[in-house]
C-alpha atoms as a PDB file:
ATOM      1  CA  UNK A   1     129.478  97.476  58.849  1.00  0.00           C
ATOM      2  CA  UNK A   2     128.467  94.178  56.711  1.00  0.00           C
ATOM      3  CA  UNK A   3     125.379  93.475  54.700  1.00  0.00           C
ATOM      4  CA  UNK A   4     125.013  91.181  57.365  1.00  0.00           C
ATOM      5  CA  UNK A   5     124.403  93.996  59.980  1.00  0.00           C
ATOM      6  CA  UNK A   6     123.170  96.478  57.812  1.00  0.00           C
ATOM      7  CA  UNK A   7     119.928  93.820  57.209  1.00  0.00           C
ATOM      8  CA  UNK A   8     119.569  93.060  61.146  1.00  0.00           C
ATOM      9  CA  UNK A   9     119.240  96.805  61.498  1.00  0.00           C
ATOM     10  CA  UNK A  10     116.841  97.459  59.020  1.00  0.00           C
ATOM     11  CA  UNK A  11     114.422  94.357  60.100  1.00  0.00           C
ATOM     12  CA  UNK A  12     114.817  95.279  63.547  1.00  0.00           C
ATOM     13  CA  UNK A  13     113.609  99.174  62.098  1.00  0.00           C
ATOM     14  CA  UNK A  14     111.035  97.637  60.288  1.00  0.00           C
ATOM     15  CA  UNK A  15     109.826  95.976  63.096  1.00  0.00           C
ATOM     16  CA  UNK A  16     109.831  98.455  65.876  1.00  0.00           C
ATOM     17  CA  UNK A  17     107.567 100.857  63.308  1.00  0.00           C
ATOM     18  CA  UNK A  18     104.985  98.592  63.918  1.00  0.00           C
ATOM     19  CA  UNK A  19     104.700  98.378  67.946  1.00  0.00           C
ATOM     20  CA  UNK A  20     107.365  99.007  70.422  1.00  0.00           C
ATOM     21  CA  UNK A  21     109.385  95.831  71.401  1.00  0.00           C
ATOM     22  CA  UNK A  22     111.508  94.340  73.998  1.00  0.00           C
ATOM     23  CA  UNK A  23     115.306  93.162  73.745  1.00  0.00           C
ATOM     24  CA  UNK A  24     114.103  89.741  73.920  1.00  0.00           C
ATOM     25  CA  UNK A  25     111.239  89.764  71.272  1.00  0.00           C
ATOM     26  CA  UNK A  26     114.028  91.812  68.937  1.00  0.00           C
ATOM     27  CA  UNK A  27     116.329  89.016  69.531  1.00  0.00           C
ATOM     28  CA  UNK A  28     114.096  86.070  68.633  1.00  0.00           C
ATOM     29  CA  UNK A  29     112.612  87.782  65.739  1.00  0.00           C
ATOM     30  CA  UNK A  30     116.158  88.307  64.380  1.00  0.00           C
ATOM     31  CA  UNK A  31     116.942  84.709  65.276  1.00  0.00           C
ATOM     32  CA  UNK A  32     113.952  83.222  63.405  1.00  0.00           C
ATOM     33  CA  UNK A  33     115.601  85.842  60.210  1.00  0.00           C
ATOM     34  CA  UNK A  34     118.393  83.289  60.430  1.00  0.00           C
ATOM     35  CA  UNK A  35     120.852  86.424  62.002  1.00  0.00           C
ATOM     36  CA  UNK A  36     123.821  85.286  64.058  1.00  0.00           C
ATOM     37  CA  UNK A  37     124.093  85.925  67.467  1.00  0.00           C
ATOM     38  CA  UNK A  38     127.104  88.494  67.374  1.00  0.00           C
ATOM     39  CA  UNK A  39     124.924  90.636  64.548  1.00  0.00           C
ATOM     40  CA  UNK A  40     121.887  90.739  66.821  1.00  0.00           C
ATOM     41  CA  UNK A  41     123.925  91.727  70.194  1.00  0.00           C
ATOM     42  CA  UNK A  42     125.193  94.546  67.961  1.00  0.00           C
ATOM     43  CA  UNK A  43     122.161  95.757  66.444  1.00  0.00           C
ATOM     44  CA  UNK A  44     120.363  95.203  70.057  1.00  0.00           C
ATOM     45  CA  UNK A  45     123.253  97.500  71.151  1.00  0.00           C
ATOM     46  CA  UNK A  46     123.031 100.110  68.387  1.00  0.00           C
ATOM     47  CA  UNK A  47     119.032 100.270  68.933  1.00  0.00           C
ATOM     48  CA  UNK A  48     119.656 100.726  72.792  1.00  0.00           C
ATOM     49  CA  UNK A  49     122.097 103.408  72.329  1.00  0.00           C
ATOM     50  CA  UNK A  50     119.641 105.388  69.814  1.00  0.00           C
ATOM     51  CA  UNK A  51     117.319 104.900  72.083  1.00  0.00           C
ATOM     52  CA  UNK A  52     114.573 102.444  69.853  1.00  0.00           C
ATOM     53  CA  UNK A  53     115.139  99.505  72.621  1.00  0.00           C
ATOM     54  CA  UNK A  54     114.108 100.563  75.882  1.00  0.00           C
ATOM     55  CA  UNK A  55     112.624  97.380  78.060  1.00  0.00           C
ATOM     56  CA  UNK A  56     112.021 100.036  81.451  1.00  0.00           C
ATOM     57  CA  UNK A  57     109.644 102.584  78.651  1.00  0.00           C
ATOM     58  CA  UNK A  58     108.313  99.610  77.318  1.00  0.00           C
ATOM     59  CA  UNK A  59     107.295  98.165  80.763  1.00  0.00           C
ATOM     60  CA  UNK A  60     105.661 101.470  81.507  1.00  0.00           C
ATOM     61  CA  UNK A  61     103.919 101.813  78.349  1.00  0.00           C
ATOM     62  CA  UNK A  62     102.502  97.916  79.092  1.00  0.00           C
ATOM     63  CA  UNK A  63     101.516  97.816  82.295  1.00  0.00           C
ATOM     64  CA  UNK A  64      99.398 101.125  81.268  1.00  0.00           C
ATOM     65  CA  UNK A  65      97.948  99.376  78.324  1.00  0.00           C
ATOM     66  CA  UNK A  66      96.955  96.124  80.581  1.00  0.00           C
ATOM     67  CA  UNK A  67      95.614  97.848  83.451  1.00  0.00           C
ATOM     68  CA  UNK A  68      93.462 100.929  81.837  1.00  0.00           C
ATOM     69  CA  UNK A  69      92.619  98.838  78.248  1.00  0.00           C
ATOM     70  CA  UNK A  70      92.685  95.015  78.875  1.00  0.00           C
ATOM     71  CA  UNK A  71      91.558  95.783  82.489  1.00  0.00           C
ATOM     72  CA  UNK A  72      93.860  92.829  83.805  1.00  0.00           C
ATOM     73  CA  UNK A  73      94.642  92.476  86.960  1.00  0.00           C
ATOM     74  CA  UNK A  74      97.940  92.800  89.103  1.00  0.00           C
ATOM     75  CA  UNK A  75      99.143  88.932  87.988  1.00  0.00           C
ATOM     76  CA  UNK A  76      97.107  89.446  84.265  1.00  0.00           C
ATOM     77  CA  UNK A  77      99.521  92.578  83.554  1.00  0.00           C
ATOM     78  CA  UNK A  78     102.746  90.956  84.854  1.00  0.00           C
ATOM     79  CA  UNK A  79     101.879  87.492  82.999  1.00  0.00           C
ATOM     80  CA  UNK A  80     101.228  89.773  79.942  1.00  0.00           C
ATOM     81  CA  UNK A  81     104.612  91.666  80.525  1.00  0.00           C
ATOM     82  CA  UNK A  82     106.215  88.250  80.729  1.00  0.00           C
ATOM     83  CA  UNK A  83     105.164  86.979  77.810  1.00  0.00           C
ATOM     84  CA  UNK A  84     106.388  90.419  75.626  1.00  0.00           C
ATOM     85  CA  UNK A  85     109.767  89.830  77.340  1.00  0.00           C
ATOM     86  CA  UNK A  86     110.050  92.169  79.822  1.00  0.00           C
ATOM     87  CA  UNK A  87     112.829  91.095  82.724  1.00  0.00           C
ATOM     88  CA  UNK A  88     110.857  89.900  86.116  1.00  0.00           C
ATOM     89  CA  UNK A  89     113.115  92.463  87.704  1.00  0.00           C
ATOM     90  CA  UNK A  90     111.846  95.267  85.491  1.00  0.00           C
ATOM     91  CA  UNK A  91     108.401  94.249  85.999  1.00  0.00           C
ATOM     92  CA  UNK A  92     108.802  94.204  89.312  1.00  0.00           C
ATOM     93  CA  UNK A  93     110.047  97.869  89.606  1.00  0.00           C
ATOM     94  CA  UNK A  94     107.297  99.031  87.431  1.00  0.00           C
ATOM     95  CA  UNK A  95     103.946  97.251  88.699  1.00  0.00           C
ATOM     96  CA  UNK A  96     103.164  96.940  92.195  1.00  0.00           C
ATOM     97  CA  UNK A  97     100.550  95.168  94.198  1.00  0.00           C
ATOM     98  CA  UNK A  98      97.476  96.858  94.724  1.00  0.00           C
ATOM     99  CA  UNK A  99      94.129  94.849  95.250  1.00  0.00           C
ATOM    100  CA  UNK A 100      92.058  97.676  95.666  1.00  0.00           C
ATOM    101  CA  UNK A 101      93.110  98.493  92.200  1.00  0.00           C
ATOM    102  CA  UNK A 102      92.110  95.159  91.491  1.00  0.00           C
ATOM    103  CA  UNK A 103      88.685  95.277  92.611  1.00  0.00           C
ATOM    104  CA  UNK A 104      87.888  98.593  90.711  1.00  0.00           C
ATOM    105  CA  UNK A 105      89.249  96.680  87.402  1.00  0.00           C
ATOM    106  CA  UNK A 106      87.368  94.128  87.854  1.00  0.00           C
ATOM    107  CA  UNK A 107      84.195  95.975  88.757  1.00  0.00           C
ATOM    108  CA  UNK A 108      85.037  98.871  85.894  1.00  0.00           C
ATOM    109  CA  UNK A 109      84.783  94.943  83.587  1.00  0.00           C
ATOM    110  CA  UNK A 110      82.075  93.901  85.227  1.00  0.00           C
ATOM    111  CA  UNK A 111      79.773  96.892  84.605  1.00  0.00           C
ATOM    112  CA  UNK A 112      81.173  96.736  80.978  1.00  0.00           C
ATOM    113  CA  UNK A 113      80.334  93.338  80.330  1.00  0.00           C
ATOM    114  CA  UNK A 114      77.080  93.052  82.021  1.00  0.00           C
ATOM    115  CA  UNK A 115      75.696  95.356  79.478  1.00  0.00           C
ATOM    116  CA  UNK A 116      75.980  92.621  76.764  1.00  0.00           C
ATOM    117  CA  UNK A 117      74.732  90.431  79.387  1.00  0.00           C
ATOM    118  CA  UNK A 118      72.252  91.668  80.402  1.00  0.00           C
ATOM    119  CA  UNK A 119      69.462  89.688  78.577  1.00  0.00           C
ATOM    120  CA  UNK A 120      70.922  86.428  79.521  1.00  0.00           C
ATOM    121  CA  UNK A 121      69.722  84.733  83.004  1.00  0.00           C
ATOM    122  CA  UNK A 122      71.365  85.670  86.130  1.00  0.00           C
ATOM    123  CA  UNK A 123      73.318  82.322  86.325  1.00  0.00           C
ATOM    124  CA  UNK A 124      74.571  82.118  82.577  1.00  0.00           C
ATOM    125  CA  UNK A 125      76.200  85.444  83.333  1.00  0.00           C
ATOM    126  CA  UNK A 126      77.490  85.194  86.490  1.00  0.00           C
ATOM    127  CA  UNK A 127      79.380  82.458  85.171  1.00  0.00           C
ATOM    128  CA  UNK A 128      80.722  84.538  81.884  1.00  0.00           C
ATOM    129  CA  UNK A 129      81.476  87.236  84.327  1.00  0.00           C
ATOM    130  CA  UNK A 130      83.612  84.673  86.586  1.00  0.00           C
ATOM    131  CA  UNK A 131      84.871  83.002  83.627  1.00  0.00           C
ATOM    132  CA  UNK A 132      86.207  86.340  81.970  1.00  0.00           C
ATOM    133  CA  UNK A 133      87.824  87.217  85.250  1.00  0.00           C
ATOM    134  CA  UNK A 134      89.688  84.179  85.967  1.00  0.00           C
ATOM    135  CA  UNK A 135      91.219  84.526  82.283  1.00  0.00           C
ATOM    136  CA  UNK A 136      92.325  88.365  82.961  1.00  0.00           C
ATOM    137  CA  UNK A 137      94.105  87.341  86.316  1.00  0.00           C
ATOM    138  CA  UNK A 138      92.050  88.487  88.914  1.00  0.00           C
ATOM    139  CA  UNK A 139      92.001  85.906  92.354  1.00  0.00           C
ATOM    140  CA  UNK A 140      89.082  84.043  93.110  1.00  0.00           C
ATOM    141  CA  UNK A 141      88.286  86.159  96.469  1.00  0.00           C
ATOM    142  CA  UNK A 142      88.438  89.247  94.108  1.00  0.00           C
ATOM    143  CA  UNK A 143      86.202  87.191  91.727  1.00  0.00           C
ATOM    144  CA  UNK A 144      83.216  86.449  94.442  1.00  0.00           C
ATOM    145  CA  UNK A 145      83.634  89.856  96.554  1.00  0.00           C
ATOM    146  CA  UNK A 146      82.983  91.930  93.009  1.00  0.00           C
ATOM    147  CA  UNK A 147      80.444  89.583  91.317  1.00  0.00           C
ATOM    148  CA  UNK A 148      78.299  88.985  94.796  1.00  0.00           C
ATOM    149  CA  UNK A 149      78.317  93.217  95.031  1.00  0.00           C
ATOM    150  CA  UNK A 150      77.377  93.219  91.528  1.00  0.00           C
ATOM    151  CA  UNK A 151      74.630  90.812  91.768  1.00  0.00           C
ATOM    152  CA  UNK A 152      73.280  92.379  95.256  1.00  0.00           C
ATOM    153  CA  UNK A 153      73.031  95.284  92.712  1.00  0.00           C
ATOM    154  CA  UNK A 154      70.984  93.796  90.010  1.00  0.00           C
ATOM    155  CA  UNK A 155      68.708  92.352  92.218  1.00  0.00           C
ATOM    156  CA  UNK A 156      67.779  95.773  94.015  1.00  0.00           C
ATOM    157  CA  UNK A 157      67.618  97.660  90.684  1.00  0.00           C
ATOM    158  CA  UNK A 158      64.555  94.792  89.883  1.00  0.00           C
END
């Protein structure tokens, strides 16, 4: 083993004590640390085989984390995986379609945000409540179906 690889492996330790990461986010990290490519296929290797690098735990880990904490929906939490490096074909395997799950993030966000909200006028929030949806994922049909039950709700409860 060189100093060489001996340093990838303890940057890559250093980093995964912070937050679990995939191959691809190990391997750019190392690049911008000015590591060659054959040091950070090893170390990638080495962490795989000791089990630190796991992209299918990771995925699982994520797509709880986006659909229970961020509340995003089905294309929120695979845009989200994407951009921590996750393979499409992991992602794929791990997250499946489900609008009904959909609506009952959205509407579980809805009834979260309309607490803060609820001193502004009905317009201003319907449009922070669309706007906040849109940016978590959710389709514009899921958008109107949740936000006109919302507001049918309001309205009866004044």
């Amino acid at each position: 083993m060189t100093g060489l690889d001996d340093k990838a492996k303890q940057y890559s330790l250093k980093l995964l004590s912070y937050k679990g990461r995939s191959e691809k986010e190990l391997e750019e990290r190392l690049k911008k640390k000015g590591i060659t490519g054959d040091v950070i296929s090893s170390t990638i290797i080495y962490l795989k085989n000791i089990g630190l690098v796991n992209d299918m735990s990771l995925a699982e880990t994520l797509k709880r984390e986006a659909l229970t904490h961020k509340m995003l929906s089905y294309f929120g939490a695979r845009n989200f995986m994407l951009r921590r490096g996750i393979p499409k074909s992991i992602i794929d395997s791990v997250l499946s379609r489900d609008d009904n799950a959909d609506i009952e993030n959205a509407i579980k966000l809805v009834d979260r945000k309309l607490r803060i909200l609820g001193t502004y006028p009905a317009d201003t929030a319907k449009r922070r409540l669309y706007n906040l949806l849109v940016r978590r994922g959710y389709s514009s049909g899921t958008i109107m179906k949740v936000l006109k039950e919302k507001m049918m709700r309001e309205e009866d409860e004044t």
